[in-house]
N, C-alpha and C. Protein backbone atom coordinates (compact mmCIF):
# COMPACT_ATOMS: atom_id res chain seq x y z
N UNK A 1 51.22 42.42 -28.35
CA UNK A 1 50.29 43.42 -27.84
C UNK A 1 49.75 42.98 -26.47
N UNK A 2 49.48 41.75 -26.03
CA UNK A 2 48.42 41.24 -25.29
C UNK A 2 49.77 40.62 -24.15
N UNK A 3 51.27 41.12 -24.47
CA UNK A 3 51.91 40.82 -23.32
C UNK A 3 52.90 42.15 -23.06
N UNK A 4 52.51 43.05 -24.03
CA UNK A 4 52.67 44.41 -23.57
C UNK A 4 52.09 44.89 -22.00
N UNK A 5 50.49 44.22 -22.48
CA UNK A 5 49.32 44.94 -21.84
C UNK A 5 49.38 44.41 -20.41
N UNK A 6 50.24 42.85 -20.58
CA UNK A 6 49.97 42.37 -18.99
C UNK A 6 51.63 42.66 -18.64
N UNK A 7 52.37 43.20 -18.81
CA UNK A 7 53.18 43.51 -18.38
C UNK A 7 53.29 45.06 -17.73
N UNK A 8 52.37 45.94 -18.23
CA UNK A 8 52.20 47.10 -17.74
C UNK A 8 51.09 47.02 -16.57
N UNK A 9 49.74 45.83 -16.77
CA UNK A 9 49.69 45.63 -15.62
C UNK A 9 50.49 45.25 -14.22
N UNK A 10 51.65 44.17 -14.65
CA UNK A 10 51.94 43.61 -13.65
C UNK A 10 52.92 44.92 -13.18
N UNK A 11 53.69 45.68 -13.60
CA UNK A 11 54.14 47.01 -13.42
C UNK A 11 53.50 47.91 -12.49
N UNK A 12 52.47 48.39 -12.79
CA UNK A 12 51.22 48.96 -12.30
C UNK A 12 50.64 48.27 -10.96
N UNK A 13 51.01 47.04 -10.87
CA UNK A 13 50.55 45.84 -9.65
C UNK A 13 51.89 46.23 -8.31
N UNK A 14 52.88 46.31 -8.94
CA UNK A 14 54.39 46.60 -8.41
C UNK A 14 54.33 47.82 -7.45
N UNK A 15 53.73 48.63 -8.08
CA UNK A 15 54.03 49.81 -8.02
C UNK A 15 52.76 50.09 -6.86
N UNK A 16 51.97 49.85 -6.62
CA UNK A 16 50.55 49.85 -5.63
C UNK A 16 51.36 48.86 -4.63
N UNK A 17 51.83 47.73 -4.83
CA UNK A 17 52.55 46.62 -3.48
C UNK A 17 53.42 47.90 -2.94
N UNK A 18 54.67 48.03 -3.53
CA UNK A 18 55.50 49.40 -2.96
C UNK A 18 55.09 50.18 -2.41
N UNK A 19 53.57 50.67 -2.46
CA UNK A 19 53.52 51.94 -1.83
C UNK A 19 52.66 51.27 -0.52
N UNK A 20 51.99 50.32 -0.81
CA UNK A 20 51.34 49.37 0.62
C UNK A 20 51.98 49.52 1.58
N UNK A 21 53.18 48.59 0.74
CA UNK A 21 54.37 48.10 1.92
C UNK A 21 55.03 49.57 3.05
N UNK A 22 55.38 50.71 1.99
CA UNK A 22 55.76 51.90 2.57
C UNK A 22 54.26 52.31 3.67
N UNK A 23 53.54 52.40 3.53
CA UNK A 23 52.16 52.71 4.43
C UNK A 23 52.58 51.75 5.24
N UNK A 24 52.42 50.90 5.19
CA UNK A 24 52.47 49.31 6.64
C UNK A 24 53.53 49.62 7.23
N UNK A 25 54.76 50.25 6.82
CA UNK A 25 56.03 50.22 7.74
C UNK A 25 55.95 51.44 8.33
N UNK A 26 55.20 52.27 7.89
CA UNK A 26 55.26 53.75 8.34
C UNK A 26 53.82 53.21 9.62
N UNK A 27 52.94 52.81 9.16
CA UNK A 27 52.33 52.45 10.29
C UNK A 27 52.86 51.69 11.47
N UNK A 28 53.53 50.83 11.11
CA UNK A 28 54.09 49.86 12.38
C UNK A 28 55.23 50.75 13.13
N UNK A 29 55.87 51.71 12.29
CA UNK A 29 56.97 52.34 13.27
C UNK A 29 55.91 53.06 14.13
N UNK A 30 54.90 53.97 13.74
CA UNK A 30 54.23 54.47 14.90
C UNK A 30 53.61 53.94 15.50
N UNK A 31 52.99 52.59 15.47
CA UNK A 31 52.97 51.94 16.52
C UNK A 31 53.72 51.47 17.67
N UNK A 32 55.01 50.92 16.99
CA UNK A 32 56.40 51.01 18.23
C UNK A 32 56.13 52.19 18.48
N UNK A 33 56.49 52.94 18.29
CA UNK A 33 56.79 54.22 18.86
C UNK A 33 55.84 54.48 20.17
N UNK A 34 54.03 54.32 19.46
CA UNK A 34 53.00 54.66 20.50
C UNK A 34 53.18 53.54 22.05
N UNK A 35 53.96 52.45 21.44
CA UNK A 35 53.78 51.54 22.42
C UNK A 35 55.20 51.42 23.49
N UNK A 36 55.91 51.97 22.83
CA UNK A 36 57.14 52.59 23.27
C UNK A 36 56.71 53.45 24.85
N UNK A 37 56.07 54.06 24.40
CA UNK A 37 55.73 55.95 24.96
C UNK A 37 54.14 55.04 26.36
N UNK A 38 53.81 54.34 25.82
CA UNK A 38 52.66 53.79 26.48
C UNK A 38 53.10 52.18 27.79
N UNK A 39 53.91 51.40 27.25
CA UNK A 39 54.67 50.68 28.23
C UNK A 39 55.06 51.24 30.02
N UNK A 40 55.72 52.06 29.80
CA UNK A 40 56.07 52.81 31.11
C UNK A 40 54.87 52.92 32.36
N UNK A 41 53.68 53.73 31.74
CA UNK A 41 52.59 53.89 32.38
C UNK A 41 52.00 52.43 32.30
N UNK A 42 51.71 51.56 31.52
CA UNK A 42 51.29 50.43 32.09
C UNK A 42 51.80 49.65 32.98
N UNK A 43 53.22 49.69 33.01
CA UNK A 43 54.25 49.05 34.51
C UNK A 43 54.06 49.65 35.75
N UNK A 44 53.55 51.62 35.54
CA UNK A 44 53.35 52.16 36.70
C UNK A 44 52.28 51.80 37.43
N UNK A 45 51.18 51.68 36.43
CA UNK A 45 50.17 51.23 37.05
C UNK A 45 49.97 50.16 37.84
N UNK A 46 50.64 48.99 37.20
CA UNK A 46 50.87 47.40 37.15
C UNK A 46 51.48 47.36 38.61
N UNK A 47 52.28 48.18 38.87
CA UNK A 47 53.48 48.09 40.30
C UNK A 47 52.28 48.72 41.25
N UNK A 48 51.59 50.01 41.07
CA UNK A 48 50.58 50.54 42.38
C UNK A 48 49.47 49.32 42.28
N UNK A 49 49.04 48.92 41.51
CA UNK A 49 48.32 47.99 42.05
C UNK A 49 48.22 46.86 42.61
N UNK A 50 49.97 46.72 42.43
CA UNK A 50 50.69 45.31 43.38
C UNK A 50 50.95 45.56 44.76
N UNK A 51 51.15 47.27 44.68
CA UNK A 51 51.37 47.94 46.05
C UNK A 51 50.14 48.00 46.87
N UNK A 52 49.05 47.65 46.23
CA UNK A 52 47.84 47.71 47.20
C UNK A 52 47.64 46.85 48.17
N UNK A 53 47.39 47.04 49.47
CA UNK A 53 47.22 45.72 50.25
C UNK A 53 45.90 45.52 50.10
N UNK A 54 45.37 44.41 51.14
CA UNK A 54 44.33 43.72 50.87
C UNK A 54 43.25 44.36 51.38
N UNK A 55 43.47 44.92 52.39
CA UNK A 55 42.40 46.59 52.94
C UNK A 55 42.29 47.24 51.90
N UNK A 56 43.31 47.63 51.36
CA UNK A 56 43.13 48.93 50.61
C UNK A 56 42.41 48.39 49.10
N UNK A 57 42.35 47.00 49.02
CA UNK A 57 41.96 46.53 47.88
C UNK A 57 40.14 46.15 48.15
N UNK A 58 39.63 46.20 49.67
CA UNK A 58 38.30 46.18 50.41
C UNK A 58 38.04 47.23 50.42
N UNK A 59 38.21 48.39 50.49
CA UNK A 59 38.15 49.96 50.42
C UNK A 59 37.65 50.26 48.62
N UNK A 60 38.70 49.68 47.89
CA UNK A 60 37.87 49.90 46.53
C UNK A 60 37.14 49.44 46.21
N UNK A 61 37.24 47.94 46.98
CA UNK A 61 35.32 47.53 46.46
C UNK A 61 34.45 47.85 46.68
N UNK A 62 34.30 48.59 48.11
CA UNK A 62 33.51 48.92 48.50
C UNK A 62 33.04 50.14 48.16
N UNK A 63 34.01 51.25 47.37
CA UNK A 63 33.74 51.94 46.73
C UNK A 63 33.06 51.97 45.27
N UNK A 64 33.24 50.85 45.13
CA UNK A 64 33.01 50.63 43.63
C UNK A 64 31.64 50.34 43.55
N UNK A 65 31.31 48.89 44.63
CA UNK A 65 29.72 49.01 44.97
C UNK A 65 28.94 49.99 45.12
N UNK A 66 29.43 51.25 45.60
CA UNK A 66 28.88 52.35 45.98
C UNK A 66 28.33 53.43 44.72
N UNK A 67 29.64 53.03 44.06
CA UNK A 67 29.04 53.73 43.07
C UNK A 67 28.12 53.07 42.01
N UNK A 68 28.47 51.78 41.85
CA UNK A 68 27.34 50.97 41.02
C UNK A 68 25.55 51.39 41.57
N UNK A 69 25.64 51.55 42.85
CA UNK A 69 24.22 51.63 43.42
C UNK A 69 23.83 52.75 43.10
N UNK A 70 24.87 53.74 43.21
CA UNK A 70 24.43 55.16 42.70
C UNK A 70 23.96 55.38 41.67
N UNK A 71 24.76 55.08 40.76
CA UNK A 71 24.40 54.94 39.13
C UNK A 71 22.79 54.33 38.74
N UNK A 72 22.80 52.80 39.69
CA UNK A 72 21.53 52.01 39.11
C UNK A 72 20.28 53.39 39.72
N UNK A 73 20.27 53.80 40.88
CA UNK A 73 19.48 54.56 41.33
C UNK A 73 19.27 55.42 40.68
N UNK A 74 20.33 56.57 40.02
CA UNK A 74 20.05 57.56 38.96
C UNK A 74 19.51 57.19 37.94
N UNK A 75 19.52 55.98 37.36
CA UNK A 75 19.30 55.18 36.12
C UNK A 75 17.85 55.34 36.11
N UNK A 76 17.40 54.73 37.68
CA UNK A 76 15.90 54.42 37.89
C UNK A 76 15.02 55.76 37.81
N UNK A 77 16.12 56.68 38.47
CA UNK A 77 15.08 58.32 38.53
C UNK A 77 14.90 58.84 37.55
N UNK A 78 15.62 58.59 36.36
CA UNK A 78 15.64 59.32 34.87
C UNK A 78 14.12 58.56 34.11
């Protein structure tokens, strides 16, 4: 009786791993997949920002400061 009972557990244990495992592989293919589809645009990006020269890389800072000041200022008027 009492190795009936743990055998239908361990059955029952089987059967929950199987369906894990099917979830985890179905998850990881769409992850390849998402990362598949997402690679490309990170190289594009990766290459224009290698294409930046060193002006054009003083131009965004200086933009960037600009907008930080803006922001803190709106911050202060609210």
């Amino acid at each position: 009786m009492q190795a009936e009972v743990v055998r239908d557990q361990a059955g029952a244990e089987t059967v929950r791993a199987n369906v894990a495992r099917e979830e985890a592989k179905a998850l990881a293919e769409d992850a390849k997949a998402d990362l598949a589809q997402a690679l490309p645009a990170l190289q594009a990006a990766i290459d224009s920002l290698s294409a930046l020269n060193k002006g054009a890389g003083r131009t965004l800072r200086i933009l960037r400061i600009g907008m930080l000041c803006s922001v803190a200022a709106a911050s202060r008027a609210v």
